[in-house]
Protein backbone atom coordinates (compact mmCIF):
# COMPACT_ATOMS: atom_id res chain seq x y z
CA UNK A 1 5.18 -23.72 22.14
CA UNK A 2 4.21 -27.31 22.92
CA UNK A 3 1.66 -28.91 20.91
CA UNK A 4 1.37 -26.98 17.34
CA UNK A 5 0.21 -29.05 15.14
CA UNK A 6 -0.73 -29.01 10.96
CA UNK A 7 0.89 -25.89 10.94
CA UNK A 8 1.00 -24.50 7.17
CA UNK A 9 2.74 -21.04 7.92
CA UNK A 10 5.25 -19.22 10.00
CA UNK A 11 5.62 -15.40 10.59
CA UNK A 12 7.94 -13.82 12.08
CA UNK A 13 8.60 -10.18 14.14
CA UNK A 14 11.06 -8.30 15.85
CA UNK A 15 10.44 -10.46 18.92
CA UNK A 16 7.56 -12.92 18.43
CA UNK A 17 5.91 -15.60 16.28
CA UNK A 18 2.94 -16.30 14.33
CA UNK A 19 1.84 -19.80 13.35
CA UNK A 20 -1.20 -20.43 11.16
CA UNK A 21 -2.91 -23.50 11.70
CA UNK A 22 -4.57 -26.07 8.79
CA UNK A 23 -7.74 -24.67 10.54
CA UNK A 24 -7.39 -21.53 10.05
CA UNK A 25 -6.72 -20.57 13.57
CA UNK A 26 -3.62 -18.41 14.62
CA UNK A 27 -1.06 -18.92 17.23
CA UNK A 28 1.51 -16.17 18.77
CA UNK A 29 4.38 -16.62 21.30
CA UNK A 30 7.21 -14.64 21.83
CA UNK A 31 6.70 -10.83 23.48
CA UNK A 32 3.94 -9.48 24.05
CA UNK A 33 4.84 -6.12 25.38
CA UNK A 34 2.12 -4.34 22.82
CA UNK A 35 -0.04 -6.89 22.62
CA UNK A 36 1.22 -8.08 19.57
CA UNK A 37 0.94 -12.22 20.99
CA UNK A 38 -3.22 -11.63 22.18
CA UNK A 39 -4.45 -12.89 18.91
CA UNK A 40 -8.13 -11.90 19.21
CA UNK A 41 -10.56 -15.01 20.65
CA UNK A 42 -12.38 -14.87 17.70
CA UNK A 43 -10.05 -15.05 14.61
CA UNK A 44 -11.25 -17.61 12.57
CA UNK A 45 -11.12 -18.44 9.03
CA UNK A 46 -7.79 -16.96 8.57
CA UNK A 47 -5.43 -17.95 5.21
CA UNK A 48 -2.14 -15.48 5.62
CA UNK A 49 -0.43 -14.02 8.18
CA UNK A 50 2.39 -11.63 9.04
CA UNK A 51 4.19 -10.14 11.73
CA UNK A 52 5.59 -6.74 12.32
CA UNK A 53 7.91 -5.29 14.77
CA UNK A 54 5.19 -4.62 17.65
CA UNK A 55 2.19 -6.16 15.79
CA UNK A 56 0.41 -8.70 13.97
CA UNK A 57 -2.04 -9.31 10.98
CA UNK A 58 -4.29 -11.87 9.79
CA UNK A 59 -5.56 -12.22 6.57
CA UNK A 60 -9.60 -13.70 6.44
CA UNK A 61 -10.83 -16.20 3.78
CA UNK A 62 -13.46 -13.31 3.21
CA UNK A 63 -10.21 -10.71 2.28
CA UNK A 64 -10.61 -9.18 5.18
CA UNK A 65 -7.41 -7.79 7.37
CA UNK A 66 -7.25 -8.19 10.96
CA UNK A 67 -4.39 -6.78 13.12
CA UNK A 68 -3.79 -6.44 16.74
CA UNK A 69 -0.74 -5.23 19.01
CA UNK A 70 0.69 -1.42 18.66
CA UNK A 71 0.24 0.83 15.69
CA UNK A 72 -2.87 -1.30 14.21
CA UNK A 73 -4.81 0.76 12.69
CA UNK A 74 -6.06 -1.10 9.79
CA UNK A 75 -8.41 1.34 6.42
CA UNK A 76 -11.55 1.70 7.26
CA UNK A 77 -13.12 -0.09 3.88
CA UNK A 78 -10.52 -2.18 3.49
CA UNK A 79 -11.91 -5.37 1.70
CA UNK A 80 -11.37 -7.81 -0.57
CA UNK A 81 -7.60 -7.81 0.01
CA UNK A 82 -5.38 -11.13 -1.79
């Protein structure tokens, strides 16, 4: 997409992109049949990311694990991840 900027990492699925922004915001393009480009409104404070087939993840400064699109179903407890 137009207009990405201080981008400092790239993911890549099946059939859609992640970009992780200097500010720790998260941008997606590509398909979005399952969701897996409708990066939640509130994901902030990200440092990794990675893309699946038909989903996406987002690793939080706090080592938290976010993911959205199909099949998401990230451990309950799941903390202080690296």
């Amino acid at each position: 997409p137009e207009g990405l900027g201080e981008i400092i990492a790239i993911g890549a699925g099946s059939n859609h992109s992640l970009a992780l922004r200097r500010d720790g915001t998260v941008v997606a393009w590509g398909d979005n049949q399952r969701g897996q480009c409708d990066v939640p409104p509130d994901l902030r404070d990200v440092k990794a990311i990675a893309a699946g087939t038909t989903q996406s993840l987002a690793l939080r400064m706090d080592g938290t694990v976010v993911a959205w699109g199909w099949e998401t179903n990230v451990p309950k407890g799941l903390n202080h991840v690296v």
